[in-house]
C-alpha atoms as a PDB file:
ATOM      1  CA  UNK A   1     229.116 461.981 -23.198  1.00  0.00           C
ATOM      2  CA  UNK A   2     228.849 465.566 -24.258  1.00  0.00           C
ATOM      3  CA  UNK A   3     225.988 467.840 -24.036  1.00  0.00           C
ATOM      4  CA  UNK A   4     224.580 467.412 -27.648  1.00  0.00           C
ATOM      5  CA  UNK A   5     225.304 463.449 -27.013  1.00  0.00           C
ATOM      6  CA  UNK A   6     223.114 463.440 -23.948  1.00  0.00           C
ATOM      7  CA  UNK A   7     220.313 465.808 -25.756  1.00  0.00           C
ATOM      8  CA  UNK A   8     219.995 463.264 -28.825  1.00  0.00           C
ATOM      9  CA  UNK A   9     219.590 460.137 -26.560  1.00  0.00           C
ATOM     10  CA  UNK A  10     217.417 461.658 -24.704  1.00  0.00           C
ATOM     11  CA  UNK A  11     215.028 462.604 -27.314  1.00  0.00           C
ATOM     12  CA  UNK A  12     215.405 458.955 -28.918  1.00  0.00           C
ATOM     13  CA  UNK A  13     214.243 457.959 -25.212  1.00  0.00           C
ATOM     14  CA  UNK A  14     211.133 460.214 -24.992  1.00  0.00           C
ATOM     15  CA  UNK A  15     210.291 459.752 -28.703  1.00  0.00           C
ATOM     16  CA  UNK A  16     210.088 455.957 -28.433  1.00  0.00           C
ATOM     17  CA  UNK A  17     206.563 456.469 -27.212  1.00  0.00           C
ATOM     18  CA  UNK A  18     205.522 456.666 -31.155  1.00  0.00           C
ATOM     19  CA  UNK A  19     206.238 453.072 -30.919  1.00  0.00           C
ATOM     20  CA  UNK A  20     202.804 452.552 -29.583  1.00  0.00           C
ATOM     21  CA  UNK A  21     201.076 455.109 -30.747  1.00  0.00           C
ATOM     22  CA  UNK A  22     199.742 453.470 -34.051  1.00  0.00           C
ATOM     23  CA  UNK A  23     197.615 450.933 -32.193  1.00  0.00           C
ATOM     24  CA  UNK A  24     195.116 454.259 -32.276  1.00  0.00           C
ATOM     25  CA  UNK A  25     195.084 453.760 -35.968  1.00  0.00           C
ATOM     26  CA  UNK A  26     192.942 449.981 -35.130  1.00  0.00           C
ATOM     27  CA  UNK A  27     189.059 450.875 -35.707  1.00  0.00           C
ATOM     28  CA  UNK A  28     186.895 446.961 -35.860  1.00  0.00           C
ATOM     29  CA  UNK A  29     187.001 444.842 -32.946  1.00  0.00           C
ATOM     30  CA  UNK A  30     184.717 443.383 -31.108  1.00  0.00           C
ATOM     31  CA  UNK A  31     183.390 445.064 -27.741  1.00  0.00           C
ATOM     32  CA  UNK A  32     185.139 442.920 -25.650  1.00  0.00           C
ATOM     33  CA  UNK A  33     188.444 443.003 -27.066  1.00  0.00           C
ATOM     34  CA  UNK A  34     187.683 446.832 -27.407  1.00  0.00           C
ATOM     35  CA  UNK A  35     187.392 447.339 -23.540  1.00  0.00           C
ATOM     36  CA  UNK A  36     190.509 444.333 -22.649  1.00  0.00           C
ATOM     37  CA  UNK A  37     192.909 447.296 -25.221  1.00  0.00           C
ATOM     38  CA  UNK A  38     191.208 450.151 -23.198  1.00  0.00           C
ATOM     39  CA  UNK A  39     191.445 449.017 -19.735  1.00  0.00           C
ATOM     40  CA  UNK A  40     195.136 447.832 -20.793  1.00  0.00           C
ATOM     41  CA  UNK A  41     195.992 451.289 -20.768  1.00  0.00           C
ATOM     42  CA  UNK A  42     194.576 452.211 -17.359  1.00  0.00           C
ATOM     43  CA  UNK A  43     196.544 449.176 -15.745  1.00  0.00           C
ATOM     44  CA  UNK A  44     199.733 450.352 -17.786  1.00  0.00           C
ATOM     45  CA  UNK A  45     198.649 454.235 -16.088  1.00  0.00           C
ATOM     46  CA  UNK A  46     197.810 452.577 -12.551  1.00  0.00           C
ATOM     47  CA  UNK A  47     201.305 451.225 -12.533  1.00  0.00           C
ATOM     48  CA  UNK A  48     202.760 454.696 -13.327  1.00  0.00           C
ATOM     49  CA  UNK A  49     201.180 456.363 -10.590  1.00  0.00           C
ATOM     50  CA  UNK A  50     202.412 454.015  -8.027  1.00  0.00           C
ATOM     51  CA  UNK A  51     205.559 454.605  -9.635  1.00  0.00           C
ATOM     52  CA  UNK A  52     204.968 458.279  -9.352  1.00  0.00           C
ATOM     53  CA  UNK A  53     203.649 458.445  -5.863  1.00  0.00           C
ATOM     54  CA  UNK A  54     206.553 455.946  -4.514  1.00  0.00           C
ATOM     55  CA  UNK A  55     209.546 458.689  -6.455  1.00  0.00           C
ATOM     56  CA  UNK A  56     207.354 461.417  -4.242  1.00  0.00           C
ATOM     57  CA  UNK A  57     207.444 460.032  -1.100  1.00  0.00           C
ATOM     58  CA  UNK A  58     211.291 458.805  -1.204  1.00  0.00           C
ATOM     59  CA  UNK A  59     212.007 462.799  -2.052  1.00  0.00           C
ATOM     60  CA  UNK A  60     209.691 463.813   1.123  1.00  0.00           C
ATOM     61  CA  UNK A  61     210.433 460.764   3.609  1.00  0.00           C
ATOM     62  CA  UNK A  62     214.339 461.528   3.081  1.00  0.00           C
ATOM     63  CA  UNK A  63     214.121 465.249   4.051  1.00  0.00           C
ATOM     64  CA  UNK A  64     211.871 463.989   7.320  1.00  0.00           C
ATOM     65  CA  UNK A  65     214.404 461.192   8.135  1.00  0.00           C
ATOM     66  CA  UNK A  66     217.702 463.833   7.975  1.00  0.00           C
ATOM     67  CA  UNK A  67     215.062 466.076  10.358  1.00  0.00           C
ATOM     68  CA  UNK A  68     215.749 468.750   7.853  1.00  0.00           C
ATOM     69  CA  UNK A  69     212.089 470.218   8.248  1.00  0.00           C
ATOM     70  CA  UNK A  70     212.395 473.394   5.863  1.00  0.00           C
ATOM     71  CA  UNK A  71     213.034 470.692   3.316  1.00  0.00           C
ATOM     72  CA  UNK A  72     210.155 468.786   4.239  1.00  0.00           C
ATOM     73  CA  UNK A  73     207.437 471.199   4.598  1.00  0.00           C
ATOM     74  CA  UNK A  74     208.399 472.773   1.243  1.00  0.00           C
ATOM     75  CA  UNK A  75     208.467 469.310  -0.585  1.00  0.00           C
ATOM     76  CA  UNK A  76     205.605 468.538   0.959  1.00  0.00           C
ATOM     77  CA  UNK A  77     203.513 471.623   0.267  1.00  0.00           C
ATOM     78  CA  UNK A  78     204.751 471.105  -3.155  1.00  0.00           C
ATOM     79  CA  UNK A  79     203.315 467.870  -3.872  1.00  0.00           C
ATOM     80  CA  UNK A  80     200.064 468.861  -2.549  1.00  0.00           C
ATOM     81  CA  UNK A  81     199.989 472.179  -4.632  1.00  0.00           C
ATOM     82  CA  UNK A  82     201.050 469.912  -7.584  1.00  0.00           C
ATOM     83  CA  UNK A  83     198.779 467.107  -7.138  1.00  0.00           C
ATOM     84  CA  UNK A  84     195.799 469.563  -6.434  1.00  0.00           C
ATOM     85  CA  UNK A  85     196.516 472.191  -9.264  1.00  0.00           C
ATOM     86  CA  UNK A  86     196.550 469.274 -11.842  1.00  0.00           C
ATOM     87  CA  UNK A  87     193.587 467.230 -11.082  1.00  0.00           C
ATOM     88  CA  UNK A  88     191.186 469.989  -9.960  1.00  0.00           C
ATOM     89  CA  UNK A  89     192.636 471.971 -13.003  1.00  0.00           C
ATOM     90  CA  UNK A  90     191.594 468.874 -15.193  1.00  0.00           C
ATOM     91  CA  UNK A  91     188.075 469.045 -13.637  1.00  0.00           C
ATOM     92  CA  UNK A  92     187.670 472.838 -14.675  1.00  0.00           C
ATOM     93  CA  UNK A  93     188.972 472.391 -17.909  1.00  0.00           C
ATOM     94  CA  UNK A  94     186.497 469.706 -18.903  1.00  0.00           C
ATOM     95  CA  UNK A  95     183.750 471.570 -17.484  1.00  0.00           C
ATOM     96  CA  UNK A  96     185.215 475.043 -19.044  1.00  0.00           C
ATOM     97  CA  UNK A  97     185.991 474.217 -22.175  1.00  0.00           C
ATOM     98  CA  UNK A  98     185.268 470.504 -23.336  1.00  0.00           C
ATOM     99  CA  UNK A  99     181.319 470.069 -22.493  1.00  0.00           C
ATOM    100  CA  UNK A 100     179.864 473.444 -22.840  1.00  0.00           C
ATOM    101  CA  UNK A 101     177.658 472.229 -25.276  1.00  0.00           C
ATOM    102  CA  UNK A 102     177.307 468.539 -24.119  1.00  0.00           C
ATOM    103  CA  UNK A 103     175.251 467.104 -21.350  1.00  0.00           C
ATOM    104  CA  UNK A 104     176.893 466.406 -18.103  1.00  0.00           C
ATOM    105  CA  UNK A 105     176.269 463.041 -17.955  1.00  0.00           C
ATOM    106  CA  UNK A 106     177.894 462.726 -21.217  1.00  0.00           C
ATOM    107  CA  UNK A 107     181.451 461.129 -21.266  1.00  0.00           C
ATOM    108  CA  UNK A 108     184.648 462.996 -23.057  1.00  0.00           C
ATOM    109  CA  UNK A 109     185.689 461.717 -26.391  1.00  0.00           C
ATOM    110  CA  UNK A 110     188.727 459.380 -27.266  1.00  0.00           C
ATOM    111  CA  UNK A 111     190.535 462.576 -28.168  1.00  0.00           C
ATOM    112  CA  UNK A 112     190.074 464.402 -25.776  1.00  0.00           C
ATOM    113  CA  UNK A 113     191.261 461.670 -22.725  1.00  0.00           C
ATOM    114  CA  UNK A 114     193.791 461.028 -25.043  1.00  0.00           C
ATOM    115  CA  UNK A 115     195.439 464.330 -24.552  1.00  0.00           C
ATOM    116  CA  UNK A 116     194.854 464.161 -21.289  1.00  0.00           C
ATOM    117  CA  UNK A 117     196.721 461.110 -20.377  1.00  0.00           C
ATOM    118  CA  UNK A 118     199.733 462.647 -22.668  1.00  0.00           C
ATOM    119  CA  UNK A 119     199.845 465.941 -20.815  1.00  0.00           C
ATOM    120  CA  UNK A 120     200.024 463.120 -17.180  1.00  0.00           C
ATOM    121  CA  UNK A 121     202.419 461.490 -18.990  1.00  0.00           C
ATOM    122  CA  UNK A 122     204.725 463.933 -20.644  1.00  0.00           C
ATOM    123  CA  UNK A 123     204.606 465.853 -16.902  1.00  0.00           C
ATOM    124  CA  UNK A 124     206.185 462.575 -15.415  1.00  0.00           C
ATOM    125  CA  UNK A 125     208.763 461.921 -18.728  1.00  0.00           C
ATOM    126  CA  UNK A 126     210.115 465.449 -17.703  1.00  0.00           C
ATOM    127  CA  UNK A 127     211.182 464.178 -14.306  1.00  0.00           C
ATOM    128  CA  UNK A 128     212.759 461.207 -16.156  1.00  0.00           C
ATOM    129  CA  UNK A 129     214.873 463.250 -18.868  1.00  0.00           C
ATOM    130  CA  UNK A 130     215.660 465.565 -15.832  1.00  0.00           C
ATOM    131  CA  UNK A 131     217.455 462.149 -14.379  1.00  0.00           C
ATOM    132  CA  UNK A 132     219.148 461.926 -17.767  1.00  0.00           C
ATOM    133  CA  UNK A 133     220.888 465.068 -17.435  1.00  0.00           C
ATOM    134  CA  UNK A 134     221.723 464.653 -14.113  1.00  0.00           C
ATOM    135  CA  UNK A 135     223.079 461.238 -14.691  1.00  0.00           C
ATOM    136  CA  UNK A 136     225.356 462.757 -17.833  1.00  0.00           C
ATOM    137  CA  UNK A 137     226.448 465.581 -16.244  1.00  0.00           C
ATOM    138  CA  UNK A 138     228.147 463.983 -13.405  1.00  0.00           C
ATOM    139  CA  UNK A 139     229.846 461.914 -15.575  1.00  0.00           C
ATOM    140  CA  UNK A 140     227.961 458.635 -14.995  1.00  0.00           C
ATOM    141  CA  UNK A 141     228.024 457.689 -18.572  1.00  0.00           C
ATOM    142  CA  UNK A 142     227.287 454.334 -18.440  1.00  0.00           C
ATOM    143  CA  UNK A 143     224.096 454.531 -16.002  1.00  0.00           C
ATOM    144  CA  UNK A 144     223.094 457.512 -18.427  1.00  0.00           C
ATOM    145  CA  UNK A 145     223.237 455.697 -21.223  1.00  0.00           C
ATOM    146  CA  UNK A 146     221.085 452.749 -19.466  1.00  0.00           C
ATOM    147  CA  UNK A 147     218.624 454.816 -18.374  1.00  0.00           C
ATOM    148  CA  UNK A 148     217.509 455.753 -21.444  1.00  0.00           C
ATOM    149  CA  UNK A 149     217.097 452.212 -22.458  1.00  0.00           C
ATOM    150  CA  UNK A 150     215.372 451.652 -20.021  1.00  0.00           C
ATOM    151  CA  UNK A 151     213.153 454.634 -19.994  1.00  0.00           C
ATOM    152  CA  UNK A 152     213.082 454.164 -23.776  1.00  0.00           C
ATOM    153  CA  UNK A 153     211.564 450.814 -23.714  1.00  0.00           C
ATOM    154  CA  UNK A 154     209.142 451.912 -20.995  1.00  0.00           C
ATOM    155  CA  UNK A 155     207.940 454.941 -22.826  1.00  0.00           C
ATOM    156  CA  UNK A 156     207.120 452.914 -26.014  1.00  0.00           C
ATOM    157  CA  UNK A 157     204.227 450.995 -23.524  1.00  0.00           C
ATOM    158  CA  UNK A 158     203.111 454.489 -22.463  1.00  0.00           C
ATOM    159  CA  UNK A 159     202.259 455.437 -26.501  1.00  0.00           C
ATOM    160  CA  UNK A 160     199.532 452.402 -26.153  1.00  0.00           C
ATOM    161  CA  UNK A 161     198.223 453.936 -22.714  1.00  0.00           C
ATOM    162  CA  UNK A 162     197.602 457.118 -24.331  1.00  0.00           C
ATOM    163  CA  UNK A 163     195.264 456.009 -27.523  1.00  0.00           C
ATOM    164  CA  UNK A 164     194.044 452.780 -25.206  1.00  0.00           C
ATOM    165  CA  UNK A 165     190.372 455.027 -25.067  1.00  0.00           C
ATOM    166  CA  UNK A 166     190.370 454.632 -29.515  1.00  0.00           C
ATOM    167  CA  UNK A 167     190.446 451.207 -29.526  1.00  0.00           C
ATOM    168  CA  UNK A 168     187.679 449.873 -31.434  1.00  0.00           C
ATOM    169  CA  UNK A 169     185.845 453.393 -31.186  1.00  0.00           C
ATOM    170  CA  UNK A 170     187.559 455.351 -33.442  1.00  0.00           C
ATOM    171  CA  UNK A 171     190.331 455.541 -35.827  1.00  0.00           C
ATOM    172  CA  UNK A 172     193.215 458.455 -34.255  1.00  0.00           C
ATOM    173  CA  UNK A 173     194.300 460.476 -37.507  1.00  0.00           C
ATOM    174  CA  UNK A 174     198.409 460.003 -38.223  1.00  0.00           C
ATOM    175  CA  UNK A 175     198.441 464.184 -36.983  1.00  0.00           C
ATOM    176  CA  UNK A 176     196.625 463.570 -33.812  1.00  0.00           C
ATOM    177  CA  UNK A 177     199.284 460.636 -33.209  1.00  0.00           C
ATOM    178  CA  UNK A 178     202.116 462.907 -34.073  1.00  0.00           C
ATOM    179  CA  UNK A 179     200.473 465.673 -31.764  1.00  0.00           C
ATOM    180  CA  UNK A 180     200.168 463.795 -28.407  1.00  0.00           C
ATOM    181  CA  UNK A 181     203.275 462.019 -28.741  1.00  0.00           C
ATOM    182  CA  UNK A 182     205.147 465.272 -29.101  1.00  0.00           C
ATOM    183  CA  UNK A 183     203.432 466.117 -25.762  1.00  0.00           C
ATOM    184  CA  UNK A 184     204.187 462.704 -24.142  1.00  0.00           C
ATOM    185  CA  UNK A 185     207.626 462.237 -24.949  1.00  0.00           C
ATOM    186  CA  UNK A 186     208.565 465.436 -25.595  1.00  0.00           C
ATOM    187  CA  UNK A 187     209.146 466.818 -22.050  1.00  0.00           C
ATOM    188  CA  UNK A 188     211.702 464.011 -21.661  1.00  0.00           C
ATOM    189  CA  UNK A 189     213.920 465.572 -24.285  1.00  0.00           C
ATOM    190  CA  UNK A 190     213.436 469.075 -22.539  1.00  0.00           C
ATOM    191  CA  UNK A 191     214.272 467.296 -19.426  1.00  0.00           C
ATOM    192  CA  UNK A 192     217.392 466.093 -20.776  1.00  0.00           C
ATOM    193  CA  UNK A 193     218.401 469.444 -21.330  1.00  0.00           C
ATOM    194  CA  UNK A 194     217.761 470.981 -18.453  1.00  0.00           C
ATOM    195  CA  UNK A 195     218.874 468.641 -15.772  1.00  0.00           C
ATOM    196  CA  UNK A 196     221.996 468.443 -17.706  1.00  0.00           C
ATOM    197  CA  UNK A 197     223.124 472.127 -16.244  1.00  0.00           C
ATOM    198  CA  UNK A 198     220.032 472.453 -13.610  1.00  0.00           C
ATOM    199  CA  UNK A 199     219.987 469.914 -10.611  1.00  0.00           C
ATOM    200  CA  UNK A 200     216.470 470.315  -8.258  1.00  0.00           C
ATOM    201  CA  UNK A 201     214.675 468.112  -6.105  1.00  0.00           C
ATOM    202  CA  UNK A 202     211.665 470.616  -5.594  1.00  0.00           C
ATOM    203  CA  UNK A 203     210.831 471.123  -9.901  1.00  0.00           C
ATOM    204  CA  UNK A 204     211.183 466.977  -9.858  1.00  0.00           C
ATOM    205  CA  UNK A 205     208.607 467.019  -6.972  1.00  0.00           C
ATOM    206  CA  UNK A 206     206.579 469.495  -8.201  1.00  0.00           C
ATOM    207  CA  UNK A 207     206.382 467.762 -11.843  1.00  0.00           C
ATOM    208  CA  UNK A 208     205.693 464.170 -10.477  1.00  0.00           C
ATOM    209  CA  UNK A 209     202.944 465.566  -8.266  1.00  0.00           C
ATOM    210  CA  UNK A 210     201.170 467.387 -11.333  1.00  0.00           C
ATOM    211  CA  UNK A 211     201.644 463.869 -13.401  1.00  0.00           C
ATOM    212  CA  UNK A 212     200.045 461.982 -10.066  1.00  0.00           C
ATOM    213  CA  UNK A 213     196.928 464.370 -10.565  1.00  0.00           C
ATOM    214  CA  UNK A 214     196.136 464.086 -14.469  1.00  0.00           C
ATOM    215  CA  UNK A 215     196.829 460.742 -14.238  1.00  0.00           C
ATOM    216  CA  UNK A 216     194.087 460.063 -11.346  1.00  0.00           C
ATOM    217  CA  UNK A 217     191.612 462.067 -13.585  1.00  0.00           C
ATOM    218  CA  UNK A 218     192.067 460.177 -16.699  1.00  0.00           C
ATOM    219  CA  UNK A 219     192.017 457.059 -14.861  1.00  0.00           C
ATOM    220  CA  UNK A 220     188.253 457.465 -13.380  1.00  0.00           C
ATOM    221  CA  UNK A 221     187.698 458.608 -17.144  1.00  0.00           C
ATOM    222  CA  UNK A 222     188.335 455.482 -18.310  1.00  0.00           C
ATOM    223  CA  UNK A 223     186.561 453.724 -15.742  1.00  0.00           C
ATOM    224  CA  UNK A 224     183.648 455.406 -16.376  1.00  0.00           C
ATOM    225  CA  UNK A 225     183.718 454.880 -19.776  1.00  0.00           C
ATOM    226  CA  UNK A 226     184.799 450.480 -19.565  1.00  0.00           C
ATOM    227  CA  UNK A 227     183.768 449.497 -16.219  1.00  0.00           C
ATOM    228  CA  UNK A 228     180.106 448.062 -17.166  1.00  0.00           C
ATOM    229  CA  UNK A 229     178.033 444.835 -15.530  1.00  0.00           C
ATOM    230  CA  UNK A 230     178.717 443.640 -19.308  1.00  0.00           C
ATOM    231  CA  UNK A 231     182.346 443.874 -19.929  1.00  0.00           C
ATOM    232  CA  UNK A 232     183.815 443.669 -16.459  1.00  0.00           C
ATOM    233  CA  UNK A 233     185.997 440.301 -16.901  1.00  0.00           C
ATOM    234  CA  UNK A 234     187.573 441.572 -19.947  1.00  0.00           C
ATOM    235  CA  UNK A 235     188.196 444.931 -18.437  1.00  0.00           C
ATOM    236  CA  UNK A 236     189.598 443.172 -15.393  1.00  0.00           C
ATOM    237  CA  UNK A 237     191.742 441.322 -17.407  1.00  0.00           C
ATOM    238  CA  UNK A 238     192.766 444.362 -19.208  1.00  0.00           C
ATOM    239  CA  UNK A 239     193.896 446.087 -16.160  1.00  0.00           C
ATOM    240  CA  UNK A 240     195.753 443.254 -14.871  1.00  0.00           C
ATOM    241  CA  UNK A 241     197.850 442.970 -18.497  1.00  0.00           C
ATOM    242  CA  UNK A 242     198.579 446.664 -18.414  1.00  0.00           C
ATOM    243  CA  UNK A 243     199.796 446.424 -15.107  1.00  0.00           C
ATOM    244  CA  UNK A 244     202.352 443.555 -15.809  1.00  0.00           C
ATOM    245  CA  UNK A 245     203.342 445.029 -19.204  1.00  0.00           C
ATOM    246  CA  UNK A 246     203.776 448.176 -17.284  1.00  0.00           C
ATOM    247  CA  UNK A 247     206.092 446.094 -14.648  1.00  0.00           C
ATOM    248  CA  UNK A 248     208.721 443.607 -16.985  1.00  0.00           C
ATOM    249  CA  UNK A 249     209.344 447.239 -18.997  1.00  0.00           C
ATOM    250  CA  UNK A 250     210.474 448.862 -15.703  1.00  0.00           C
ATOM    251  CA  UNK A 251     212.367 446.061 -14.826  1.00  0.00           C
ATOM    252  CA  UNK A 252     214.849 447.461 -17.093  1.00  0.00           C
ATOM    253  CA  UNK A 253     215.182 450.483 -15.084  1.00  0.00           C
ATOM    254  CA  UNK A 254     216.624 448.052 -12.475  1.00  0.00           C
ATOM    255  CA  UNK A 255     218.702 446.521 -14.455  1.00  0.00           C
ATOM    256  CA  UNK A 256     220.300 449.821 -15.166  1.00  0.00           C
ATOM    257  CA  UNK A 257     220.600 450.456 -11.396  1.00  0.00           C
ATOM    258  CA  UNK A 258     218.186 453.236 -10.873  1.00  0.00           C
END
């Protein structure tokens, strides 16, 4: 598989996330089955984070087992620069520049989480097209090729998790769609290219760890927003669907080996 062979399937697996995407287009439902959709999304993000935080710690845990402690400090100090940089960075931004004018008891707008859980997302798709290129550069065609199945499949479940906060609020324009999947699944077809000629455990640490924060933000979002005396047994149910959608698509990922 040559380099522009590895660049277009990667792209085709980061730009599956469109796939989901159009369930922001769905404007009447009822309350309930607005806040099931909603809280869909956070199990689907819950389940990412673990995944995140698990990639993170094999990285760190590794370097500590070999005893190779320059390794491990530096990983280390990287996922807590990461991890703090994106969520407290989240929390300034909001303030900053997304409720100047509101009150602050006043939740952010579908839009707004939206882009939020696509720039969480598209930081952890990076990491995955950077496996593509690695995969495809050492000549492990066949697990390349997988992966993006795989990753593919899994990314198309991530479009829902990012317009889960429209559902039954407000109807996403087709722009707005074509704007946060571009950041979503983007990064995984700039990953592709370069972890095809650029191999480095630190950036992959360093990107997961910023994904782990924006993802821990937009997740109390979204529980501040659904998680009412009224509505929490469809919201529980929500989460728990997410999760297990989240789950049977990464099951592909070990059917490819990874």
């Amino acid at each position: 598989m040559n380099f522009a062979q590895t660049v277009l399937l990667g792209a085709i697996a980061g730009f599956t996330i469109y796939l989901g995407l159009p369930a922001g287009r769905i404007k009447r439902m009822s309350e309930k089955t607005r806040t099931f959709l909603s809280m869909a999304s956070v199990g689907i993000l819950l389940f990412l984070f673990f995944d995140i935080f698990g990639q993170l710690s094999d990285a760190i845990e590794t370097a500590l087992s070999e005893r190779n402690f320059e390794v491990f400090s530096t990983l280390l100090i990287l996922c807590i620069i990461g991890f703090g940089i994106s969520l407290l960075g989240l929390i300034f931004f909001e303030q900053r520049f997304t409720r100047i004018q509101a009150s602050e008891a006043q939740p952010l707008s579908p839009s707004q989480i939206a882009i939020m859980i696509a720039i969480g997302i598209g930081l952890h798709n990076f990491s995955e097209g950077l496996v593509i290129g690695q995969s495809s550069a050492r000549g492990d065609f066949a697990f390349a090729a997988l992966l993006i199945v795989g990753f593919g499949l899994h990314n198309a479940t991530e479009g829902f998790g990012i317009v889960g906060p429209f559902a039954g609020v407000e109807k996403a324009t087709w722009g707005f769609l074509a704007f946060v999947g571009l950041i979503g699944g983007g990064p995984t077809f700039l990953g592709t290219i370069i972890g095809y000629y650029f191999v480095s455990t630190s950036m992959s640490v360093l990107f997961l760890s910023l994904a782990a924060g924006a993802l821990i933000y937009v997740m109390a979002e979204l529980f501040r927003r659904n998680w009412v005396k009224s509505s929490k047994v469809p919201a529980g149910w929500g989460i728990l669907a997410g999760l297990f959608i989240a789950y049977l698509t990464d099951l592909m990922l070990v059917l490819a080996g990874a």
